[in-house]
Protein backbone atom coordinates (compact mmCIF):
# COMPACT_ATOMS: atom_id res chain seq x y z
CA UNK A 1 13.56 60.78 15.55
CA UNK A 2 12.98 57.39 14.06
CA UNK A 3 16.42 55.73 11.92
CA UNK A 4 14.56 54.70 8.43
CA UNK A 5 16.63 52.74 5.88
CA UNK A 6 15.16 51.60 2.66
CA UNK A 7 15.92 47.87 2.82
CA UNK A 8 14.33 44.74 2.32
CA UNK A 9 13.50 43.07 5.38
CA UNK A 10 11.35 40.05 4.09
CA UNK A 11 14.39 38.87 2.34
CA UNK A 12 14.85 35.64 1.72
CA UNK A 13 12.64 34.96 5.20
CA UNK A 14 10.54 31.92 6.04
CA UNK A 15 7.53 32.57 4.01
CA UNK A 16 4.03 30.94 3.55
CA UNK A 17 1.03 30.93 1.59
CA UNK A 18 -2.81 29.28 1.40
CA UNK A 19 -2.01 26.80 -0.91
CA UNK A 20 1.51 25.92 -3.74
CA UNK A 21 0.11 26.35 -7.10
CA UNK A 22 1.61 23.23 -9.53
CA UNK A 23 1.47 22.62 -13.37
CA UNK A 24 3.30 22.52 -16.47
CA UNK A 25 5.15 25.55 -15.79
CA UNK A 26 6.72 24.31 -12.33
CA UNK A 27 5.71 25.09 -8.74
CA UNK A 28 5.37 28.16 -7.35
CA UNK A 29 6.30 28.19 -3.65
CA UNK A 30 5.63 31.50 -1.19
CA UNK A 31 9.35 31.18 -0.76
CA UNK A 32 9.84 32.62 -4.50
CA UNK A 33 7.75 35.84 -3.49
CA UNK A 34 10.98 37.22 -1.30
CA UNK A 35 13.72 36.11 -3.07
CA UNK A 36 14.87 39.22 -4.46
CA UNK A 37 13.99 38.44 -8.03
CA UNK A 38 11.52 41.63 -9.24
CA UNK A 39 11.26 40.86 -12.44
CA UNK A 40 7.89 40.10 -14.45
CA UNK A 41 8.99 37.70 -16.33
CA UNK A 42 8.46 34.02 -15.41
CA UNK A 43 11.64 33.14 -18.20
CA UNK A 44 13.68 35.51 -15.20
CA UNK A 45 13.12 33.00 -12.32
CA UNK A 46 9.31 32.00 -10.95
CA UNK A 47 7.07 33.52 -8.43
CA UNK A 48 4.77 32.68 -5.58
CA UNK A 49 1.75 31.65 -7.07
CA UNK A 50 -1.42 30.38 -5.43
CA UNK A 51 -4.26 27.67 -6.13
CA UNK A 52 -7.66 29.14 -6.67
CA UNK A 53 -8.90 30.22 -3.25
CA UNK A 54 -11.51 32.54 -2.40
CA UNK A 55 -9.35 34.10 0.52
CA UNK A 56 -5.79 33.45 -0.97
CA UNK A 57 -3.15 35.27 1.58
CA UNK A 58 0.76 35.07 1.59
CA UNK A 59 3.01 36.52 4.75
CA UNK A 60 6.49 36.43 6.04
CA UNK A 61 7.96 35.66 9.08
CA UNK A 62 10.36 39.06 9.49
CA UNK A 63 12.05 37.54 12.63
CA UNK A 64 11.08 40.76 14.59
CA UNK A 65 8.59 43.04 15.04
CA UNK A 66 9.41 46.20 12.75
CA UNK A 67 7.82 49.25 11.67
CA UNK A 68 6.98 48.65 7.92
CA UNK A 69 6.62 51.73 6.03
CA UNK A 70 5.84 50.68 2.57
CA UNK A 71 5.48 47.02 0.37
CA UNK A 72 6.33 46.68 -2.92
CA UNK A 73 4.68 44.40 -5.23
CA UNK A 74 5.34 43.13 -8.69
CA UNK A 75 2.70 41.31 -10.21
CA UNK A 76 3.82 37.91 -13.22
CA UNK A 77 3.92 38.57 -16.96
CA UNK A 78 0.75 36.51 -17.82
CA UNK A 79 2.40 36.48 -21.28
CA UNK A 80 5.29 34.61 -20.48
CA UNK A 81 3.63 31.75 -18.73
């Protein structure tokens, strides 16, 4: 029988992205993706955010190799940007 916690692994770990979206809101480093903020709204903290790309991508370095059983994802407020 497999242990399963409900945790968050990506935590706060070394994370990347395509490109670092900048403009008059701030910049939006991969980094802000896993820091534990789930809020919507940008006036909460700011998210991971992308240039245009036609492929964008974002990962996580988990340290390990790990069973992943689900991902959660919260998409921005466009409103509060």
């Amino acid at each position: 029988m497999k242990a399963r916690i409900n945790v968050n692994v990506a935590l706060n770990r070394p994370s990347y992205q395509v490109s670092t979206h900048t403009g008059t809101s701030g910049t939006f480093y991969a980094r802000y993706a896993n820091d534990g903020n789930e809020s919507p709204d940008l006036m909460n903290g700011p998210c991971a955010h992308t240039q245009g790309a036609t492929n964008p991508w974002w990962a996580v370095d988990l340290g390990a190799a790990l069973y992943v059983d689900g991902v959660k994802f919260t998409n921005r407020n466009a409103a509060g940007m």
